[in-house]
N, C-alpha and C. Protein backbone atom coordinates (compact mmCIF):
# COMPACT_ATOMS: atom_id res chain seq x y z
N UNK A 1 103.76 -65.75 60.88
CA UNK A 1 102.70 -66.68 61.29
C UNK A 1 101.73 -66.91 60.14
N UNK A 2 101.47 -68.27 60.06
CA UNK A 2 100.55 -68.69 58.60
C UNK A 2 99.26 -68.55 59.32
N UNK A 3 98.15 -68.13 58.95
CA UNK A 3 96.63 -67.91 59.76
C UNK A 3 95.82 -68.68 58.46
N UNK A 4 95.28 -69.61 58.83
CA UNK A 4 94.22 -70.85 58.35
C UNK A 4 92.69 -70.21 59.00
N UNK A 5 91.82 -69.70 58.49
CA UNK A 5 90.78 -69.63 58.48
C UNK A 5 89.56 -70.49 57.92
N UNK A 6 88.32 -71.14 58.53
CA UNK A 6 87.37 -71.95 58.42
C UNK A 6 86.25 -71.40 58.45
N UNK A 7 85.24 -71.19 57.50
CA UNK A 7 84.44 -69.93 57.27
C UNK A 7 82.87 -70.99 57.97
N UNK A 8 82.17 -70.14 58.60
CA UNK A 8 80.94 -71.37 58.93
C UNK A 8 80.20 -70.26 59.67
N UNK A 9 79.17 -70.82 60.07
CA UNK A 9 78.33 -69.98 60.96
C UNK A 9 78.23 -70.77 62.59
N UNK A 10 77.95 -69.83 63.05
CA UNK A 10 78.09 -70.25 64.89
C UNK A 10 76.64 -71.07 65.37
N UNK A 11 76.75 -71.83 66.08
CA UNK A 11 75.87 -72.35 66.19
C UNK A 11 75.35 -73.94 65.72
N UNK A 12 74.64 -74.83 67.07
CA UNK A 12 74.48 -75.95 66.99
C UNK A 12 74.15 -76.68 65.47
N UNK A 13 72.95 -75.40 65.39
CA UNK A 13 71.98 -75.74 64.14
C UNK A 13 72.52 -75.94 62.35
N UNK A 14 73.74 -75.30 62.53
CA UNK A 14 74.62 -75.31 61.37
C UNK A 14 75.79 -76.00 61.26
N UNK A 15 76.04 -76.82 62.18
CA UNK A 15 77.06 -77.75 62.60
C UNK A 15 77.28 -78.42 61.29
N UNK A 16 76.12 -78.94 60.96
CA UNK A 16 75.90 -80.13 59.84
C UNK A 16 75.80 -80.09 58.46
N UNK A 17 75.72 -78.47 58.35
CA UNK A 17 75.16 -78.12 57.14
C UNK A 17 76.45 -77.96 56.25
N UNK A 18 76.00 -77.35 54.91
CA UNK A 18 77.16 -77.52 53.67
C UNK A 18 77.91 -76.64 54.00
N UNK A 19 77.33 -75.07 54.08
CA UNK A 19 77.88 -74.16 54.61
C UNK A 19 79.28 -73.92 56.07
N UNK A 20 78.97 -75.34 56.58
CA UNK A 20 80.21 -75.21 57.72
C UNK A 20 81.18 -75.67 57.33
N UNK A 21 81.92 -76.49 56.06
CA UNK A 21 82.01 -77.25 56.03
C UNK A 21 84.09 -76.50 55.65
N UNK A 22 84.10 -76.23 55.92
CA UNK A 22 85.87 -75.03 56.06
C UNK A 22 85.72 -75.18 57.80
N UNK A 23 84.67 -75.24 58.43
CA UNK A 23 84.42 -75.84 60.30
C UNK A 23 85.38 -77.33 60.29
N UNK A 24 84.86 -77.72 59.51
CA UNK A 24 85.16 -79.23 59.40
C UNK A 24 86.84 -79.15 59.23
N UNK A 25 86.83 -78.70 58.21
CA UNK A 25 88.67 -79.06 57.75
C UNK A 25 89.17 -78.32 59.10
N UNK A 26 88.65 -77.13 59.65
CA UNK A 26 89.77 -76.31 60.49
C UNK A 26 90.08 -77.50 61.72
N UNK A 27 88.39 -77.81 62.55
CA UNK A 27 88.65 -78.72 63.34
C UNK A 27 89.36 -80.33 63.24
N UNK A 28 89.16 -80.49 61.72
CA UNK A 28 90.52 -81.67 61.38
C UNK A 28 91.94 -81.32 61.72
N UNK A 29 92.51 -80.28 61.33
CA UNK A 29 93.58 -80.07 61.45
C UNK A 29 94.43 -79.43 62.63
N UNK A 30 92.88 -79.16 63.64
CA UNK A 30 93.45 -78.72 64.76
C UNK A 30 93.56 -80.19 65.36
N UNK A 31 93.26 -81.42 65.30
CA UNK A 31 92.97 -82.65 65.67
C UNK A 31 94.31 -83.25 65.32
N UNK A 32 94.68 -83.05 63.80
CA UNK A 32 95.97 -84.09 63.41
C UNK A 32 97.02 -83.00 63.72
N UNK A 33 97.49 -81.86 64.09
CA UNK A 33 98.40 -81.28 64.03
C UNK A 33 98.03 -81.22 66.07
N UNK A 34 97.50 -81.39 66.81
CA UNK A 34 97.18 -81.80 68.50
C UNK A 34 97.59 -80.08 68.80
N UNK A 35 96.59 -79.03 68.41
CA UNK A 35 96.85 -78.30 68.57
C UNK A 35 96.13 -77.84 70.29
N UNK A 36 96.59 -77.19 70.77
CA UNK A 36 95.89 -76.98 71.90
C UNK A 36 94.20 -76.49 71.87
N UNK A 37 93.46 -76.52 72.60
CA UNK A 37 92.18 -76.08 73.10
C UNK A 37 91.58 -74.66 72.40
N UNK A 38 90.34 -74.75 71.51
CA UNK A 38 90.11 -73.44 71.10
C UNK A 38 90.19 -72.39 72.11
N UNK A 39 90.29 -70.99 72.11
CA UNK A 39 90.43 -70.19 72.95
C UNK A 39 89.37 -69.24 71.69
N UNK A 40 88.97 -68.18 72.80
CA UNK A 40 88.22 -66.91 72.14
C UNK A 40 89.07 -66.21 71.80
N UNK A 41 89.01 -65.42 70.93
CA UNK A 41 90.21 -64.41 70.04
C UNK A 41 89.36 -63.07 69.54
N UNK A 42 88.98 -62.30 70.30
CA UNK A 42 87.64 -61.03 69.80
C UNK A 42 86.79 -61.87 68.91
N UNK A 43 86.13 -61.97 68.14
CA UNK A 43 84.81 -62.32 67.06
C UNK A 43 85.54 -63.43 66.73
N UNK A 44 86.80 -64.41 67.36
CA UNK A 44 87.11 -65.84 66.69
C UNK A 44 87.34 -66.39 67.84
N UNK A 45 86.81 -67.61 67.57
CA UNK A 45 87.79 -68.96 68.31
C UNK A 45 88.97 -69.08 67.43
N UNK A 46 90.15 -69.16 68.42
CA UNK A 46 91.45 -69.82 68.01
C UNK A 46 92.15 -70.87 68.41
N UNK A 47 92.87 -71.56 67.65
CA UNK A 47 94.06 -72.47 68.15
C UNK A 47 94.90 -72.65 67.10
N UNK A 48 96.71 -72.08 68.28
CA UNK A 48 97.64 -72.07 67.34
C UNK A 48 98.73 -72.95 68.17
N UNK A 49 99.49 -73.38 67.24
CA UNK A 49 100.64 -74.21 67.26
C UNK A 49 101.58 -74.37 66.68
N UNK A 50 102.55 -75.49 66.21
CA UNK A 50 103.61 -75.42 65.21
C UNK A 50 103.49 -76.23 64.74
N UNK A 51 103.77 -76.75 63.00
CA UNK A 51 103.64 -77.84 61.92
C UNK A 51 104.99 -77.45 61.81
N UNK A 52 105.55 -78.39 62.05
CA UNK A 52 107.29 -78.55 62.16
C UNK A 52 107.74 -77.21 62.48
N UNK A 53 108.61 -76.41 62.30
CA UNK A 53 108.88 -75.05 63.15
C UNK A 53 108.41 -74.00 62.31
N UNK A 54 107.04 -74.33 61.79
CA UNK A 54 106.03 -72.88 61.02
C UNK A 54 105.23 -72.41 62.30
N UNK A 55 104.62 -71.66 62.65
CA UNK A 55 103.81 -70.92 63.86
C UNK A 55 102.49 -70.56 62.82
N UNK A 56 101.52 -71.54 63.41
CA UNK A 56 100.06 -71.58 62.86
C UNK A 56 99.13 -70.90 63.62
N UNK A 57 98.42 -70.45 63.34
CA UNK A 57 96.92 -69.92 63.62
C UNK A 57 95.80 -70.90 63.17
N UNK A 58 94.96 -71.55 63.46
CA UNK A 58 93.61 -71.43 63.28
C UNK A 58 92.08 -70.78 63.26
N UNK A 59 91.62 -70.39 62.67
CA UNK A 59 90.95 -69.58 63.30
C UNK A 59 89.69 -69.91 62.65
N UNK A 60 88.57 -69.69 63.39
CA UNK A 60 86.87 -70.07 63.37
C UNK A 60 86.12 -68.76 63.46
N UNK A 61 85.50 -68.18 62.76
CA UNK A 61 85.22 -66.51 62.93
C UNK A 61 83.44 -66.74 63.57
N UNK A 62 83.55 -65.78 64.87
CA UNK A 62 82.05 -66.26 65.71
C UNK A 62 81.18 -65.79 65.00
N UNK A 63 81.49 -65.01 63.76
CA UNK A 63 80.40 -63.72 63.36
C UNK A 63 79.40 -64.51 62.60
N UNK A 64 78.50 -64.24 61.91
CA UNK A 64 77.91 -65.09 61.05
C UNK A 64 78.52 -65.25 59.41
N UNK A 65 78.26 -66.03 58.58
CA UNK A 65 78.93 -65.97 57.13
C UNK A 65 79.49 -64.71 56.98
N UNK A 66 78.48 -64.07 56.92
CA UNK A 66 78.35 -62.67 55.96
C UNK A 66 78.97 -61.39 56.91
N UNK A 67 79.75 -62.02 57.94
CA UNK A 67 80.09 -60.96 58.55
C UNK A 67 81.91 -61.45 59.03
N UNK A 68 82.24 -62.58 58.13
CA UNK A 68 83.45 -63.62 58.87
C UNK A 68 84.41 -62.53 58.90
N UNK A 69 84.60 -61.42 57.73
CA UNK A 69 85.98 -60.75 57.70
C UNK A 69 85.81 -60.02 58.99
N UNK A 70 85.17 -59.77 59.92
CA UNK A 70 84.99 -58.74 61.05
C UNK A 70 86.61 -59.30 61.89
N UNK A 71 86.47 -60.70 61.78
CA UNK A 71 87.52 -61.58 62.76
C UNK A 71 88.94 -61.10 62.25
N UNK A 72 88.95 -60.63 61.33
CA UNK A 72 90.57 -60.97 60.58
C UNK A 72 91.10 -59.61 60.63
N UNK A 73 90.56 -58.60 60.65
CA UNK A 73 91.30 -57.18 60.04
C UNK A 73 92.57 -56.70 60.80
N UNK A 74 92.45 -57.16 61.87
CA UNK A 74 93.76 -56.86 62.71
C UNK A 74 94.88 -57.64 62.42
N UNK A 75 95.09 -58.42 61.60
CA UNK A 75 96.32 -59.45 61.31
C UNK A 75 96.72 -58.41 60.44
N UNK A 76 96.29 -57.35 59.95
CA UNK A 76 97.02 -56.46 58.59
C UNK A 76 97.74 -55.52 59.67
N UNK A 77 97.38 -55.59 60.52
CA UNK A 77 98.71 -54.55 61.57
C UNK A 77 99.58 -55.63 61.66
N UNK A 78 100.20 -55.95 61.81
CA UNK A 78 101.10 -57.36 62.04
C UNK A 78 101.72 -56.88 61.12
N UNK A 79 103.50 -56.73 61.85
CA UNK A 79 104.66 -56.46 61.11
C UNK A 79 104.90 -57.86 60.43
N UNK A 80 105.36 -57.49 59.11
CA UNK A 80 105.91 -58.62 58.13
C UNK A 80 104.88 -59.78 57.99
N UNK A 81 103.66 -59.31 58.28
CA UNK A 81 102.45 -60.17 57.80
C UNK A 81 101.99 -59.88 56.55
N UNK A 82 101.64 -61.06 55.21
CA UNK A 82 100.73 -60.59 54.19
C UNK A 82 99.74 -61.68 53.85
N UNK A 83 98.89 -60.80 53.42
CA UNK A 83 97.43 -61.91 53.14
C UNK A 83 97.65 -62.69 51.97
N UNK A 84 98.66 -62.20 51.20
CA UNK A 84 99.01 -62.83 49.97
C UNK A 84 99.48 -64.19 50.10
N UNK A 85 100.38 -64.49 51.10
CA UNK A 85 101.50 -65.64 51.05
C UNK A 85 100.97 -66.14 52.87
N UNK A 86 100.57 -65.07 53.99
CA UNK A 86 100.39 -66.24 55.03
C UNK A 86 99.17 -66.57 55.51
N UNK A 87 97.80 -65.69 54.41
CA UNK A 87 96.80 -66.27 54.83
C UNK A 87 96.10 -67.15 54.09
N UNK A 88 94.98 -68.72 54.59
CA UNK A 88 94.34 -69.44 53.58
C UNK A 88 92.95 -69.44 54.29
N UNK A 89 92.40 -69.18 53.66
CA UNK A 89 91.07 -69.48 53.87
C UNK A 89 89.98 -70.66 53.10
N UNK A 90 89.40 -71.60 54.42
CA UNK A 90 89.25 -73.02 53.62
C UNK A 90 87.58 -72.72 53.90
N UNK A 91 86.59 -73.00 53.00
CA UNK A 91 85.31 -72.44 52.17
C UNK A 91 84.58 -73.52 51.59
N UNK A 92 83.43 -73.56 51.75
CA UNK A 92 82.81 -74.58 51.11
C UNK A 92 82.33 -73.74 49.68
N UNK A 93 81.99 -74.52 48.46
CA UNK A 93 82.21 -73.80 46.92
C UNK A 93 81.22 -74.82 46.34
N UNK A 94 79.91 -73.90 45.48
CA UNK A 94 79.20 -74.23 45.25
C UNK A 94 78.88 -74.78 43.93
N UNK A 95 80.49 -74.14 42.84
CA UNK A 95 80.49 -74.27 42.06
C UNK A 95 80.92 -75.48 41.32
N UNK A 96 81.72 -76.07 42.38
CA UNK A 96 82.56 -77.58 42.49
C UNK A 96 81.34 -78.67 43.05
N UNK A 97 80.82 -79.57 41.99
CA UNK A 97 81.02 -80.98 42.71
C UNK A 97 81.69 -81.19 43.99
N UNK A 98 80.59 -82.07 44.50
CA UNK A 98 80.95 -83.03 46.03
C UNK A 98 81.51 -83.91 45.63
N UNK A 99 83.24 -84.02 46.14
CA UNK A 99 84.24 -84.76 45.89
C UNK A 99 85.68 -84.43 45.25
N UNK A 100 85.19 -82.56 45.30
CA UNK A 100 86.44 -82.01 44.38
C UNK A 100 86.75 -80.95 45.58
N UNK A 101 87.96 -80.57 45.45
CA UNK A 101 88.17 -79.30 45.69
C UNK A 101 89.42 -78.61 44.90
N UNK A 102 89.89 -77.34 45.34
CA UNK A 102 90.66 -76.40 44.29
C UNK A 102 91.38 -75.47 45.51
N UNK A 103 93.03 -75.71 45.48
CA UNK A 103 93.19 -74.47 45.89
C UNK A 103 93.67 -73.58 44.73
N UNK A 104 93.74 -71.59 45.04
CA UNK A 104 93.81 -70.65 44.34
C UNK A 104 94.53 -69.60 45.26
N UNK A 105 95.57 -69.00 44.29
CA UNK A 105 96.08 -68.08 45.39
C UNK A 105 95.41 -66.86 45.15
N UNK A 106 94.43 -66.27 44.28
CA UNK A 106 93.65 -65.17 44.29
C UNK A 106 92.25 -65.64 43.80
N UNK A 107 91.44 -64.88 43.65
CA UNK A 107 90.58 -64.79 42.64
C UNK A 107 89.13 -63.71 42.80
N UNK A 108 88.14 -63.99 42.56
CA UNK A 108 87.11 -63.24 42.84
C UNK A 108 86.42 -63.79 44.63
N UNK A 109 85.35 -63.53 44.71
CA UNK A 109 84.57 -64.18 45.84
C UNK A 109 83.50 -65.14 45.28
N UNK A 110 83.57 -65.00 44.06
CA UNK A 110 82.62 -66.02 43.76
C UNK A 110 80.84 -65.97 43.69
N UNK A 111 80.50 -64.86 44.52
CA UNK A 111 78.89 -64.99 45.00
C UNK A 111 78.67 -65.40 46.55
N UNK A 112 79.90 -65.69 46.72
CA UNK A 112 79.91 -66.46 48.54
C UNK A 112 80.19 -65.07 49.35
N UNK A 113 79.01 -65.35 50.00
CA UNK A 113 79.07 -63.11 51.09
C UNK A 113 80.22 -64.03 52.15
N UNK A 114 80.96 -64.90 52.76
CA UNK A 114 81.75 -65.12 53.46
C UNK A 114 83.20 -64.62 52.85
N UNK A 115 83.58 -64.91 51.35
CA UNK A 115 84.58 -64.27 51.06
C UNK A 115 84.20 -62.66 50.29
N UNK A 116 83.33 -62.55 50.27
CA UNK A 116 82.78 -60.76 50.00
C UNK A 116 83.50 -60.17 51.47
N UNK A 117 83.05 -60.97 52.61
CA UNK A 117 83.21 -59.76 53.77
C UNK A 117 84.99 -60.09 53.69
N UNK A 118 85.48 -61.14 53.57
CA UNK A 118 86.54 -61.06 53.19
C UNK A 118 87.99 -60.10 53.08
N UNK A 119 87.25 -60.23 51.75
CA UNK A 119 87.82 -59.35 50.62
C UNK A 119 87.45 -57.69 51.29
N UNK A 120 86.42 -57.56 51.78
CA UNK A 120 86.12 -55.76 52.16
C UNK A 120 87.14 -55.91 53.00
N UNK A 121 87.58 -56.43 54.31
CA UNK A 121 88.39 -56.15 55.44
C UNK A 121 89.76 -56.19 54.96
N UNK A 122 90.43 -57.24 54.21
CA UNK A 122 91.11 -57.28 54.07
C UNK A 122 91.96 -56.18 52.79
N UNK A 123 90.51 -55.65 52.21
CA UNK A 123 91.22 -54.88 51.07
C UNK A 123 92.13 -55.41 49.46
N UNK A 124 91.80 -56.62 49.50
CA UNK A 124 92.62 -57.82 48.13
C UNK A 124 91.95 -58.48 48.20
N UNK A 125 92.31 -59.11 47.16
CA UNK A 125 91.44 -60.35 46.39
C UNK A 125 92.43 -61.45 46.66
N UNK A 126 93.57 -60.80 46.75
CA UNK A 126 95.48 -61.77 46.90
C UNK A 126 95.50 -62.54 48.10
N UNK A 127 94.49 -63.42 48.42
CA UNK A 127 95.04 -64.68 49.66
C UNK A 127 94.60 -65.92 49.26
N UNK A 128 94.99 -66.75 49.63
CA UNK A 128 95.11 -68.21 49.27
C UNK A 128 93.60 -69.06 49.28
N UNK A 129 92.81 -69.86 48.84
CA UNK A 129 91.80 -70.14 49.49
C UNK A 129 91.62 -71.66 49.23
N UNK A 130 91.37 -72.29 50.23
CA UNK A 130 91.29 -73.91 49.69
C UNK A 130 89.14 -73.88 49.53
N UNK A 131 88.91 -74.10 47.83
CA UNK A 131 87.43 -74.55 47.97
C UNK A 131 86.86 -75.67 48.20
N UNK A 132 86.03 -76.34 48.83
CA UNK A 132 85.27 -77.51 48.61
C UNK A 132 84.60 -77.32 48.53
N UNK A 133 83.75 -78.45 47.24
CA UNK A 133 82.83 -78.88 46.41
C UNK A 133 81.78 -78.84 47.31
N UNK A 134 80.23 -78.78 47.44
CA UNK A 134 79.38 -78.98 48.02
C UNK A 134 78.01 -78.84 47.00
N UNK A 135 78.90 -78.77 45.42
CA UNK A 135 77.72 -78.39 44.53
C UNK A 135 76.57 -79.28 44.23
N UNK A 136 75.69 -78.73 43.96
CA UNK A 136 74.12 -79.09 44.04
C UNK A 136 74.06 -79.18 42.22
N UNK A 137 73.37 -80.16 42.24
CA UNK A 137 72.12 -80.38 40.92
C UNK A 137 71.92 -79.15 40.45
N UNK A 138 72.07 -79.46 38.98
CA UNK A 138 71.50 -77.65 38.40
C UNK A 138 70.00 -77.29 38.37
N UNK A 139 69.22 -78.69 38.85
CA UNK A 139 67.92 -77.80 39.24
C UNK A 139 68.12 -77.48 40.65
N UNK A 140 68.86 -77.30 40.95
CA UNK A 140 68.81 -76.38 42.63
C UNK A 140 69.45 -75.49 42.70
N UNK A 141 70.47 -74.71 41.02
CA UNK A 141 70.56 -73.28 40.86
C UNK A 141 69.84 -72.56 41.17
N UNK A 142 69.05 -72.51 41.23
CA UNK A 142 68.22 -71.22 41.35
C UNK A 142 67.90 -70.22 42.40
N UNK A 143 68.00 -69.02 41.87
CA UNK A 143 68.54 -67.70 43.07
C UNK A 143 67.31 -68.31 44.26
N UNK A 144 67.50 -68.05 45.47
CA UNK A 144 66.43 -68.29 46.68
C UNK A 144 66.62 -69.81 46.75
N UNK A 145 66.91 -70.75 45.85
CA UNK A 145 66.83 -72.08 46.70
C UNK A 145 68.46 -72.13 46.91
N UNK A 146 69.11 -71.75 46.45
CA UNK A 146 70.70 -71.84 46.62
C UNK A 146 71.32 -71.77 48.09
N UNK A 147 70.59 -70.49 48.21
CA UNK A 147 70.48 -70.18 50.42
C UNK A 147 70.37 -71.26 50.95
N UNK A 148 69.11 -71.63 50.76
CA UNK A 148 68.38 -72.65 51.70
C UNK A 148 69.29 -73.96 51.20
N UNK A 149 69.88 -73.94 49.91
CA UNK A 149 71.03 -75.65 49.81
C UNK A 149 72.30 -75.56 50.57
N UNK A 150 72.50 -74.33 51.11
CA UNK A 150 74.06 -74.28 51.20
C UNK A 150 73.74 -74.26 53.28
N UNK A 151 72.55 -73.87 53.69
CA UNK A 151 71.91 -73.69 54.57
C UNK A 151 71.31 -74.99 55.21
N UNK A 152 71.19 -75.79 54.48
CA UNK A 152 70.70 -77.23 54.57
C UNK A 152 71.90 -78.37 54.97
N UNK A 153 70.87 -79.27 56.01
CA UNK A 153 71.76 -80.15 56.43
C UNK A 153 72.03 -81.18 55.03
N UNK A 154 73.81 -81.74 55.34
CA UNK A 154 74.15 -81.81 54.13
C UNK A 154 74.24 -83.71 54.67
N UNK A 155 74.04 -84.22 53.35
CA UNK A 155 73.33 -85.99 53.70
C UNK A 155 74.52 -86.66 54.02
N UNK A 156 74.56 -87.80 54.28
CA UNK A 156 75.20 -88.99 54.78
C UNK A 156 76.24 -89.29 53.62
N UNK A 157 75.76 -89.52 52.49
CA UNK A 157 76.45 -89.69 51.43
C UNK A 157 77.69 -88.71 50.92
N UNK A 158 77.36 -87.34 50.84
CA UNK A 158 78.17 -86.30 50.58
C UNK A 158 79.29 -85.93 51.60
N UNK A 159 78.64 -86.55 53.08
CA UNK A 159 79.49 -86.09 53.95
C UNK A 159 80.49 -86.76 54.03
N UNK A 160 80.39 -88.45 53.86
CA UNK A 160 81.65 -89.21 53.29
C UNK A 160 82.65 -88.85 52.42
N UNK A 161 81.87 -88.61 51.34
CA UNK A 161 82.62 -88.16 50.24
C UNK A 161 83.53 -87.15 50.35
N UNK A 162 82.54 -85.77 51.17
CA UNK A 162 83.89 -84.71 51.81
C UNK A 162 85.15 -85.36 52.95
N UNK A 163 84.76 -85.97 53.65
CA UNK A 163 85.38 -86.46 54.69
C UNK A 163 86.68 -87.29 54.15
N UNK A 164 86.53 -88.46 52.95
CA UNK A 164 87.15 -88.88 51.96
C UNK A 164 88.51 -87.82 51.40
N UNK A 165 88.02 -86.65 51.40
CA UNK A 165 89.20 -86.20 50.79
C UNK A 165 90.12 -85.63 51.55
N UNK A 166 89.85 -85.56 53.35
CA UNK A 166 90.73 -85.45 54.27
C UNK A 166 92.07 -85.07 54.54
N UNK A 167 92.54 -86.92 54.09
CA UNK A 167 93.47 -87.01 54.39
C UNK A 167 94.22 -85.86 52.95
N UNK A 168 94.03 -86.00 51.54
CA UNK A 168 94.60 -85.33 50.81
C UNK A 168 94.85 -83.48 50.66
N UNK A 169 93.23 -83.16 52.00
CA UNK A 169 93.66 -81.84 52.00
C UNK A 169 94.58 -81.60 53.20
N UNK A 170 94.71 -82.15 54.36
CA UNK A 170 95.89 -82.32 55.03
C UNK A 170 97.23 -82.27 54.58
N UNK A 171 97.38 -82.49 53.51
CA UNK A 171 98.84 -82.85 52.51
C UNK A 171 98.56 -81.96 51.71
N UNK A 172 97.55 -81.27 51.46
CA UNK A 172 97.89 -79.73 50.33
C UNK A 172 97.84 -78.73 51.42
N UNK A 173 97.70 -78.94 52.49
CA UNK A 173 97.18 -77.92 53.77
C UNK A 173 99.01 -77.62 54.39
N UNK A 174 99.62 -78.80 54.51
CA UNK A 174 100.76 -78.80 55.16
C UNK A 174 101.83 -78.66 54.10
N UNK A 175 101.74 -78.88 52.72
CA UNK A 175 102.45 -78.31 51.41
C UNK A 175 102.22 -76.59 51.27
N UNK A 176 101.32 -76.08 51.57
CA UNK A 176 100.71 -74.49 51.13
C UNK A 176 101.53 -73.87 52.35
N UNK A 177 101.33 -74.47 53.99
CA UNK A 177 102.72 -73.97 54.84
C UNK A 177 104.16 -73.76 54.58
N UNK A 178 104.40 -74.96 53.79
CA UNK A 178 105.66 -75.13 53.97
C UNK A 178 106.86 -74.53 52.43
N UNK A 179 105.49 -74.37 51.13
CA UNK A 179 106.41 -74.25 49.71
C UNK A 179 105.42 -72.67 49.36
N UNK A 180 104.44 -73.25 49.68
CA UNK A 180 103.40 -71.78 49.19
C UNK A 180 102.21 -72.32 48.01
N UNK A 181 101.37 -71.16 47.21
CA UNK A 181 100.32 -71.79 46.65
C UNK A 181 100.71 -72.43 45.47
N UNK A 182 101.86 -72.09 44.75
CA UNK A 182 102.13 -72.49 43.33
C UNK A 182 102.29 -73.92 43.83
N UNK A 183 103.22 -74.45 43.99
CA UNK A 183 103.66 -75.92 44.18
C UNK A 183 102.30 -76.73 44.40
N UNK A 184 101.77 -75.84 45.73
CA UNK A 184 100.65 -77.10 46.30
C UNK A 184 99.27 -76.41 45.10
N UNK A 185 99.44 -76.10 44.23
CA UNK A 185 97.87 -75.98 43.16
C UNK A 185 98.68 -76.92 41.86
N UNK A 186 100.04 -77.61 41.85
CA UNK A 186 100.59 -77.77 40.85
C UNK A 186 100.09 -79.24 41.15
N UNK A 187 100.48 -79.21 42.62
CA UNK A 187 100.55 -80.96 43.16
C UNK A 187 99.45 -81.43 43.25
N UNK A 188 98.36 -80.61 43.81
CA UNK A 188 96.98 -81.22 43.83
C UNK A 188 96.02 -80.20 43.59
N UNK A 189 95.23 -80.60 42.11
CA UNK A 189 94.55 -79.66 41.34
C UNK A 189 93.20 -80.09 40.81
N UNK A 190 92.82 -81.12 42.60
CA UNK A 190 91.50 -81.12 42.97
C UNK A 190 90.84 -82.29 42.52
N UNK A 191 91.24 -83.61 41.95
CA UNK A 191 90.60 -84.42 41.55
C UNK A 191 89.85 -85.05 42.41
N UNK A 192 89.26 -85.87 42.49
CA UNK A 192 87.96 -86.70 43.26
C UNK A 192 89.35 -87.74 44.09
N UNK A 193 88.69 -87.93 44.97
CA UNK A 193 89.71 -88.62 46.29
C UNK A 193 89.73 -90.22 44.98
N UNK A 194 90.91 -90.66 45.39
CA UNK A 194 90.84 -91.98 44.47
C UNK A 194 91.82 -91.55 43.08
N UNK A 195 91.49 -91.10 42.55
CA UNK A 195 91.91 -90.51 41.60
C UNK A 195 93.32 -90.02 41.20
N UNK A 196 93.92 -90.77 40.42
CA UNK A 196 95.46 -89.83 40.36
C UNK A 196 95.09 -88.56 39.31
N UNK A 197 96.14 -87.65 39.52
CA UNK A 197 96.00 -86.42 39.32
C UNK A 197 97.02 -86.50 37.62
């Protein structure tokens, strides 16, 4: 079973913000793939189904950011399960421009406490992660306003722009099921929607 994780925080008030924004792709793809009805899953909402005869998971973790890996640790009991090859976790990334994203089949956490708690539960750095861009102006680096940008409702303009690249993460989303991360980081290696690669 492939398990797709959408990292966000619970709650009305964060619906909108940059930070949900792995909310967004999960509930896209539970939408174009007509997956059944979220259900509660201990500390996650879930909904799973099949993308041609693969057996998917979705999953929405209830905990807050900084606590998302609480949802996942039990998929490492799971015979012939690995975090390496069947899990992805889709993340909003602060380091990317609005209008890009990147998938990676390892890497660090970045500074993001959603893939910190991660990485503690799961014990590796080795799982797949699709990032989107949500980056800010480099005068809004700065430690303490960074919270409050990624925390902040995110504008009209940017949200297009994420929304824009949709349809193309759908097609690296359903490539990463079906070949794995090499192919789909070969095929699409994040350019701005519009854009040939």
């Amino acid at each position: 079973m492939k398990v797709i994780v959408g990292l966000g925080n619970p709650g009305r008030e964060y619906a909108d913000t940059r930070h949900n924004v792995g909310w967004w792709v999960i509930d896209l793809l539970a939408d174009v793939w007509r997956f059944d009805g979220w259900k509660k899953d201990g500390q996650a909402h879930v909904a799973s189904g099949l993308v041609g005869n693969i057996k998917v998971r979705l999953v929405k973790p209830q905990t807050f950011m900084n606590l998302s890996g609480e949802a996942l640790h039990h998929y490492l009991r799971r015979p012939f399960w690995s975090a390496s090859s069947d899990l992805l976790i889709v993340v909003d990334e602060v380091a990317l421009p609005v209008g890009r994203f990147r998938f990676r089949a390892k890497g660090s956490a970045g500074g993001h406490n959603g893939l910190k708690s991660i990485e503690q539960h799961m014990r590796t750095q080795e799982y797949g992660r699709l990032r989107i861009g949500v980056g800010p102006a480099e005068a809004e680096r700065q430690i303490g306003v960074l919270r409050d940008y990624v925390l902040g409702k995110i504008g009209k303009i940017e949200a297009d722009e994420i929304r824009a690249l949709f349809p193309t993460l759908v097609e690296g989303v359903e490539l990463w099921l079906r070949e794995g991360m090499a192919p789909t980081m070969n095929r699409f290696p994040g350019k701005p929607a519009g854009e040939t690669p």
